[in-house]
Protein backbone atom coordinates (compact mmCIF):
# COMPACT_ATOMS: atom_id res chain seq x y z
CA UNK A 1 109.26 -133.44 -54.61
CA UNK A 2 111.70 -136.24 -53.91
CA UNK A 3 110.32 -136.50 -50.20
CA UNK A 4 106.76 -136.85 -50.49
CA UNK A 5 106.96 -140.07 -49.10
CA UNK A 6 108.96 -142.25 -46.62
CA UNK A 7 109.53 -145.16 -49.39
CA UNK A 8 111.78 -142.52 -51.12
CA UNK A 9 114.36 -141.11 -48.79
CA UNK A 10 116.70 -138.36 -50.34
CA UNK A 11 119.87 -140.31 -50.39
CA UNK A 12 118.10 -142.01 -53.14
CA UNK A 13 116.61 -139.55 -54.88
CA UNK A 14 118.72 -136.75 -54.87
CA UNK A 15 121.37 -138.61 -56.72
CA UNK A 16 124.43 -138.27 -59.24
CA UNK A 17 125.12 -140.24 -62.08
CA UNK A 18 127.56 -143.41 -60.55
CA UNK A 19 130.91 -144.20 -61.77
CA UNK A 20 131.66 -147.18 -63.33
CA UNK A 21 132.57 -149.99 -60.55
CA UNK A 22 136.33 -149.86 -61.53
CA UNK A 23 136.87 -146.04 -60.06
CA UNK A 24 134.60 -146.69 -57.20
CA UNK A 25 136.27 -145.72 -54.05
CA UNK A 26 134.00 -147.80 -51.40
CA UNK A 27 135.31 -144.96 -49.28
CA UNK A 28 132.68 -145.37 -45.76
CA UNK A 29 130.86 -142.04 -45.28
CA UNK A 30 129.91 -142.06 -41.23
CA UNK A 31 128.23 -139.48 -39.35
CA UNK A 32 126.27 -139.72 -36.30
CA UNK A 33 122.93 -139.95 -37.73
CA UNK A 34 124.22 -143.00 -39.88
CA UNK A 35 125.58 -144.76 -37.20
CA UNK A 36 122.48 -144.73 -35.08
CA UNK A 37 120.65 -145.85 -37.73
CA UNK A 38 122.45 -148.86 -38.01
CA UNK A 39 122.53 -149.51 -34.13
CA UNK A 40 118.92 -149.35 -33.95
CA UNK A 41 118.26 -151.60 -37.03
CA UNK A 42 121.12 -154.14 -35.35
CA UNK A 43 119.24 -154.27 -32.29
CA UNK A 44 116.06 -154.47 -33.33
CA UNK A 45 117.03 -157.37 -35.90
CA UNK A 46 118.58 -158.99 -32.89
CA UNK A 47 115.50 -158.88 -30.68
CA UNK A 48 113.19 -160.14 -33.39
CA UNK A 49 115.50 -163.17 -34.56
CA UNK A 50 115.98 -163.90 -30.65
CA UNK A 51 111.92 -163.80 -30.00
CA UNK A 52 111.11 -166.24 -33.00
CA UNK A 53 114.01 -168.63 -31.61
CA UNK A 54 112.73 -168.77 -28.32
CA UNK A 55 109.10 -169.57 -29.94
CA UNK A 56 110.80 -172.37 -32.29
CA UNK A 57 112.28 -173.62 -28.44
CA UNK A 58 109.10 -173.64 -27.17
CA UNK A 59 106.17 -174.50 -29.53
CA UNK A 60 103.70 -174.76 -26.33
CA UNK A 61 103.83 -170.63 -26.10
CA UNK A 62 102.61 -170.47 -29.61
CA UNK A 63 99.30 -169.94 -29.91
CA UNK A 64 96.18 -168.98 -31.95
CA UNK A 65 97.35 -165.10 -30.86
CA UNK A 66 100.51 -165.20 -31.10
CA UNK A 67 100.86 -166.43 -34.29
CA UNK A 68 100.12 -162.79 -35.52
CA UNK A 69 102.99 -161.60 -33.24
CA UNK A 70 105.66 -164.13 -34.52
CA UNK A 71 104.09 -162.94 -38.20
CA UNK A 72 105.14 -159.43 -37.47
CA UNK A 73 108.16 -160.28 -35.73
CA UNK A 74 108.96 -162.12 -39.51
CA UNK A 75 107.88 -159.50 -41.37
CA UNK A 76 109.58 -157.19 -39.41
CA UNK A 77 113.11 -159.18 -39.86
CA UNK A 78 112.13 -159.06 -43.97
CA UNK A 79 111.43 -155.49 -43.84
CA UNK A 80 115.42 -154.70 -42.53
CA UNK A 81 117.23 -157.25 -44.00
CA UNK A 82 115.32 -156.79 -47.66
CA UNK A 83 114.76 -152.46 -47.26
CA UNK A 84 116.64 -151.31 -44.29
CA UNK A 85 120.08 -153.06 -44.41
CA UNK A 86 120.14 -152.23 -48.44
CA UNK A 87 119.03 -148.83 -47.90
CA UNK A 88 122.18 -148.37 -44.72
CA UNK A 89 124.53 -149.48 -47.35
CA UNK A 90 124.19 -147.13 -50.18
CA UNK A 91 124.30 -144.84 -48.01
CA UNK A 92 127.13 -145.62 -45.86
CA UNK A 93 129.18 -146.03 -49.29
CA UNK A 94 127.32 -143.14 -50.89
CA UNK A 95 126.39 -145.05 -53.61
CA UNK A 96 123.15 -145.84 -56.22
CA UNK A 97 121.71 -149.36 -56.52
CA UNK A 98 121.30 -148.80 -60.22
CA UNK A 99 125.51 -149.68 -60.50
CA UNK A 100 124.46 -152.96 -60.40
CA UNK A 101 121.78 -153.09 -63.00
CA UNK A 102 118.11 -153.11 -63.73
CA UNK A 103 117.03 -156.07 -61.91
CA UNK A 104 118.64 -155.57 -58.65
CA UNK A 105 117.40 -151.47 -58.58
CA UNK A 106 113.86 -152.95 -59.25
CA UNK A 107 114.21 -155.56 -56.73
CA UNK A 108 115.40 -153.07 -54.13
CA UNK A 109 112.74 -150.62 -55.38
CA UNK A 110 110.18 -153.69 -54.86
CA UNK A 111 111.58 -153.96 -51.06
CA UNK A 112 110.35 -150.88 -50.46
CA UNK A 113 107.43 -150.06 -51.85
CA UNK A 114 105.77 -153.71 -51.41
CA UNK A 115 107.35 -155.44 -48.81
CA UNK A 116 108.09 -152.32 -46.01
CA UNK A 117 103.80 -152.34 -46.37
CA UNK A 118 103.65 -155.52 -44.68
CA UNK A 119 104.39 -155.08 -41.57
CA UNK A 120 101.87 -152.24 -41.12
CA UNK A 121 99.05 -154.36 -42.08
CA UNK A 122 100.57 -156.78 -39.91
CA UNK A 123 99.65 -154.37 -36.83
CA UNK A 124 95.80 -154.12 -38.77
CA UNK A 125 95.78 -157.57 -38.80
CA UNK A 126 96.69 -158.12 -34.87
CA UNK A 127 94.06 -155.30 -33.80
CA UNK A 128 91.41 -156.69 -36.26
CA UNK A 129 91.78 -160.15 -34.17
CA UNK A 130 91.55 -158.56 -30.69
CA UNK A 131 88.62 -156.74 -32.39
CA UNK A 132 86.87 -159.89 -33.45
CA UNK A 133 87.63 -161.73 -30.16
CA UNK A 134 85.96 -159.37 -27.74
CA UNK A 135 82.78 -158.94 -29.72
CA UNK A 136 82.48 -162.62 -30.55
CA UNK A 137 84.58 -163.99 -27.61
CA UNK A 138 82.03 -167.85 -27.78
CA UNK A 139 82.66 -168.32 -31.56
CA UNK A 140 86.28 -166.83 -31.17
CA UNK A 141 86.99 -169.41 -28.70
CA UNK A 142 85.01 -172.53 -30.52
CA UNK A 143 86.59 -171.73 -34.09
CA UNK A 144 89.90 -169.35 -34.73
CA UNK A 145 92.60 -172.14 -34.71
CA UNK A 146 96.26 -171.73 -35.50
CA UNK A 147 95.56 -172.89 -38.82
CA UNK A 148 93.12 -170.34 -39.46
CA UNK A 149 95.64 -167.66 -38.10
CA UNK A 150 98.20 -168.83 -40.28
CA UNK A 151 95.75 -168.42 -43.25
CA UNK A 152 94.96 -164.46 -41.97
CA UNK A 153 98.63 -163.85 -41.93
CA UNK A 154 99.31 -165.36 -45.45
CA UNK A 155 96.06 -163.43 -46.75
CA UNK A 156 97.78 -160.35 -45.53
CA UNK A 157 100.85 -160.71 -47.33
CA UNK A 158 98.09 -161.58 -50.50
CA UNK A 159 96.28 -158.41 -49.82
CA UNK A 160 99.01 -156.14 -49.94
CA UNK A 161 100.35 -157.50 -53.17
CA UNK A 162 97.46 -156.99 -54.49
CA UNK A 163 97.28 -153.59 -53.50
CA UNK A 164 100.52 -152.91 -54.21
CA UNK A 165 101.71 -154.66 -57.29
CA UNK A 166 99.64 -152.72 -59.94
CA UNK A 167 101.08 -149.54 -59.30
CA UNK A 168 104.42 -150.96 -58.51
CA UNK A 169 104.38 -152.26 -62.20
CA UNK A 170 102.99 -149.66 -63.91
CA UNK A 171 105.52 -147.61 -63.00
CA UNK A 172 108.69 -149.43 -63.44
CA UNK A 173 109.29 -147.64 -66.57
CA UNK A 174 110.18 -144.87 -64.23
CA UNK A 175 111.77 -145.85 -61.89
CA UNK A 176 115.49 -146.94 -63.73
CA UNK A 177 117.56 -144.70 -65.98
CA UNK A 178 120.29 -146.39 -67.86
CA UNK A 179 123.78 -145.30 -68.01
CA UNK A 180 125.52 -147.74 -70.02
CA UNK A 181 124.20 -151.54 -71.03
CA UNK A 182 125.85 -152.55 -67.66
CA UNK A 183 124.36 -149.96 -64.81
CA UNK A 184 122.44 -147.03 -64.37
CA UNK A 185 120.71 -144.85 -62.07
CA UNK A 186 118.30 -146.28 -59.85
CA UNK A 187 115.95 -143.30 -59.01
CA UNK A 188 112.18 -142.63 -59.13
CA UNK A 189 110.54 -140.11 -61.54
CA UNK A 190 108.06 -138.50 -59.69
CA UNK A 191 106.30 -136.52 -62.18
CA UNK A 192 105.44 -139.27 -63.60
CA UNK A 193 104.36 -141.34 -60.42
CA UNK A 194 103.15 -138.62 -58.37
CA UNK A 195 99.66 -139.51 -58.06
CA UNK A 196 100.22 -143.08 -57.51
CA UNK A 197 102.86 -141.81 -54.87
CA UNK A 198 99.80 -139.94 -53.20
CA UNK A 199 97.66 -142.95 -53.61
CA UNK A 200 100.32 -145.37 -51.89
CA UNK A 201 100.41 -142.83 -48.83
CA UNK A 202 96.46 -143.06 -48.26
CA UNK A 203 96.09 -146.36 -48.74
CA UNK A 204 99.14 -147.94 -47.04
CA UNK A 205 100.03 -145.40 -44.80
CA UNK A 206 97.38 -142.85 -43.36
CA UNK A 207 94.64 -145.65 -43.51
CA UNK A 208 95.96 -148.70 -41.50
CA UNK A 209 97.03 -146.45 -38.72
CA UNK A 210 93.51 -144.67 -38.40
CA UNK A 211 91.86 -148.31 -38.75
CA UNK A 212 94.63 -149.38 -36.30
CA UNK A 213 93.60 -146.78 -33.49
CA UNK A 214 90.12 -146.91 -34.54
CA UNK A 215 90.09 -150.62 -33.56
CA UNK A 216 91.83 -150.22 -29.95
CA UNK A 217 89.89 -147.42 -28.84
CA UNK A 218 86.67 -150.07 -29.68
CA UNK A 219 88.42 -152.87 -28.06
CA UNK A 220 88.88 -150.83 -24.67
CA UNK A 221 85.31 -149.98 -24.60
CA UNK A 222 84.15 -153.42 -25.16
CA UNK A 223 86.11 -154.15 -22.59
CA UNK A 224 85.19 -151.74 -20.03
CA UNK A 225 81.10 -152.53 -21.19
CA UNK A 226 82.11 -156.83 -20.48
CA UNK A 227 83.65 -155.72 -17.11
CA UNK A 228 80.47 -153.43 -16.04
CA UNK A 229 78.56 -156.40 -17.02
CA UNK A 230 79.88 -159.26 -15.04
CA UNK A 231 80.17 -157.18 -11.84
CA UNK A 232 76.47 -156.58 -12.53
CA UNK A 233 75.34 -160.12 -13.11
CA UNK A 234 77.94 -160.77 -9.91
CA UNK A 235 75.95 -158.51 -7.94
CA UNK A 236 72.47 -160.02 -8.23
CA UNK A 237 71.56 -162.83 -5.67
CA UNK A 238 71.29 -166.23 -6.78
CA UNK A 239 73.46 -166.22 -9.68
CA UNK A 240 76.45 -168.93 -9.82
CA UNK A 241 79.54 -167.76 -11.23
CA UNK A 242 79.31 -170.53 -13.75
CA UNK A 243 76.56 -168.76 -15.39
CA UNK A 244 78.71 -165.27 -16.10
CA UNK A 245 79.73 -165.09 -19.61
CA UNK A 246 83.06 -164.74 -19.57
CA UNK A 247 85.50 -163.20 -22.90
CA UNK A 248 87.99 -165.88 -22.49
CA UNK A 249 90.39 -165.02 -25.04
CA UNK A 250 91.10 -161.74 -22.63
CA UNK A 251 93.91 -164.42 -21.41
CA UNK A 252 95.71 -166.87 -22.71
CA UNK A 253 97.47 -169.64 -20.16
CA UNK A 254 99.57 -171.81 -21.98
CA UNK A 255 102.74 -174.27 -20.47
CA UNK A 256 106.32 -172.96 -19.74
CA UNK A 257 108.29 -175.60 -21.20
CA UNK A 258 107.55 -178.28 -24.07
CA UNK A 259 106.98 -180.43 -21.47
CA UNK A 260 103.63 -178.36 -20.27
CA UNK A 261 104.87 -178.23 -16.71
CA UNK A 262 102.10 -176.55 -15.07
CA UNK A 263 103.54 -175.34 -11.84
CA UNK A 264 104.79 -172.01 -13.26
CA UNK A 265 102.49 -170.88 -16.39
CA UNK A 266 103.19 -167.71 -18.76
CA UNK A 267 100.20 -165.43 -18.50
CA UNK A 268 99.51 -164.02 -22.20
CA UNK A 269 97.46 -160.85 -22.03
CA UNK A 270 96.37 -160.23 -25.59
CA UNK A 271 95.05 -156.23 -24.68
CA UNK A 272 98.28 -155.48 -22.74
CA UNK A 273 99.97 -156.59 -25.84
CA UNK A 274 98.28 -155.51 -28.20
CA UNK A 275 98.40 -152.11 -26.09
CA UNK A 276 102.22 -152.23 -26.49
CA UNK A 277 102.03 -153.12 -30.25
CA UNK A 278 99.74 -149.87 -30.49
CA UNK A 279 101.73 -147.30 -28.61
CA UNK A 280 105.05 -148.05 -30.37
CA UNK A 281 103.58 -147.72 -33.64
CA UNK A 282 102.07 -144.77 -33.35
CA UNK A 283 105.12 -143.50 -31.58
CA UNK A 284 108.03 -144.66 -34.15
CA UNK A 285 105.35 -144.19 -37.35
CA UNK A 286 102.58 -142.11 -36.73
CA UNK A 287 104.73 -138.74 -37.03
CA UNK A 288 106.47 -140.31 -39.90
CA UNK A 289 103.22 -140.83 -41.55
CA UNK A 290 101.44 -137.84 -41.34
CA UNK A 291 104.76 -135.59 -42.22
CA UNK A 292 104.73 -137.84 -45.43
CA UNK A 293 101.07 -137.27 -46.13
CA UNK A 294 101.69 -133.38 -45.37
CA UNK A 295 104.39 -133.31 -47.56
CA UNK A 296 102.69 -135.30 -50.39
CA UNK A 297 100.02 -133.10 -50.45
CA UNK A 298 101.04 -129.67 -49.64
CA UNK A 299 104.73 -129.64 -50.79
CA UNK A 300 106.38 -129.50 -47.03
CA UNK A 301 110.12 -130.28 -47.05
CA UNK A 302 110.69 -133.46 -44.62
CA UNK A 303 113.50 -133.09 -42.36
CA UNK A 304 115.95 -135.56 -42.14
CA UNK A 305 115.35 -137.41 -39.24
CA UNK A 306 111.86 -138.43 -41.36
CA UNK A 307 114.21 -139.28 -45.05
């Protein structure tokens, strides 16, 4: 029961009640698995920071697309440093968050349950826009602004609140077990939350990734149907190439330096990127997801490669 899903790994569940902080050890507990944990979340932390520097270098390469990118590339760095680099710790220590009291447990609880959401609705988000831009390419072009994308992004992190929050705060009751007036144990009961554990895994897990594939598979065939249709209207005499219609968010040209020296331009390809974005997810999350969803509704243990 303590691995039916992904927000609740065992280390956390599966726990003992913690000694007071004055016999602590803080002896380190390495094994392989732990210590490629914490090179991939390094590196990928790394990468992200790196990616929104270069964008806060060069403002000309942001644009009303990749705005959503930067937006999961800052979700992405408050997803490890608030979940990921907490959850490495107690782990590498082999201790409970609940030894520092209520409000940091419910914080770190909050981390996980709310804020590791975003950055799967941040991928929704991104496909939604490529979805919106190839079906209505003329008022895509004439209206969706920075702003506006700025606006989506902050809506998302809205949405999921409010999605999230209700349950999260229902159940916060059960989800610390005091030890003393000082500390306690920070683990989930999952009697009492196990429905709203099922819930959470439908609604922020199984569905964004089905809406998330959903989208690019209609995104590629609006794309293939534009392409038939402008080397059709090509192909008839007497038409000027003026009059094609043309999708022109498909590519985004925008300056190489600050300066918007024009001599060598980056090439943005919204569909190759958004391919990318795509692939990976369903890659690094997709089997995570639907072991958590098998295991939330059918009892399967999750191996630990999933916890």
């Amino acid at each position: 029961m303590c691995s039916i899903n992904h927000s609740y790994p065992s280390s956390l569940c599966n726990i003992t009640t913690p000694l007071p902080n004055a016999t602590l050890s803080w002896s380190e507990h390495w094994t392989p698995y732990l210590a490629a944990r914490i090179a991939i979340t390094t590196t990928a932390l790394v990468l992200n920071v790196a990616v929104l520097i270069f964008h806060a270098i060069q403002p000309s390469l942001i644009t009303n697309f990749t705005v959503y990118i930067l937006a999961l590339f800052v979700f992405n760095c408050v997803y490890m440093i608030g979940f990921q680099a907490w959850l490495l710790y107690t782990e590498l220590y082999a201790i409970n968050m609940g030894m520092y009291g209520v409000s940091v447990c419910l914080l770190h609880r909050y981390c996980q349950l709310v804020i590791s959401v975003v950055p799967t609705w941040a991928h929704l988000q991104m496909a939604a826009n490529r979805l919106f831009a190839v079906i209505t390419p003329f008022y895509y072009r004439d209206h969706h602004t920075r702003k506006m994308a700025l606006l989506i992004c902050c809506g998302t992190i809205v949405l999921v609140h409010v999605i999230c929050l209700p349950g999260f705060i229902t159940t916060i009751p059960h989800r610390y077990r005091p030890i003393t007036a000082h500390y306690g144990v920070c683990e989930d009961n999952l009697k009492a939350i196990y429905h709203w554990t099922r819930a959470d895994n439908i609604i922020n897990r199984v569905l964004p990734l089905c809406l998330i594939v959903g989208i690019y598979i209609c995104v590629f065939v609006e794309r293939l149907r534009s392409r038939r249709t402008r080397t059709t209207v090509q192909q008839r005499p007497g038409v000027a190439s003026r009059d094609i219609p043309m999708a022109s968010t498909s590519k985004q040209t925008v300056a190489a330096s600050a300066h918007n020296v024009r001599s060598h331009p980056i090439v943005i390809k919204p569909f190759l990127i958004l391919s990318w974005v795509t692939i990976s997810m369903i890659l690094c999350w997709a089997p995570l997801d639907i072991c958590y969803f098998l295991s939330a509704f059918f009892a399967i243990t999750v191996p630990l490669p999933f916890h």
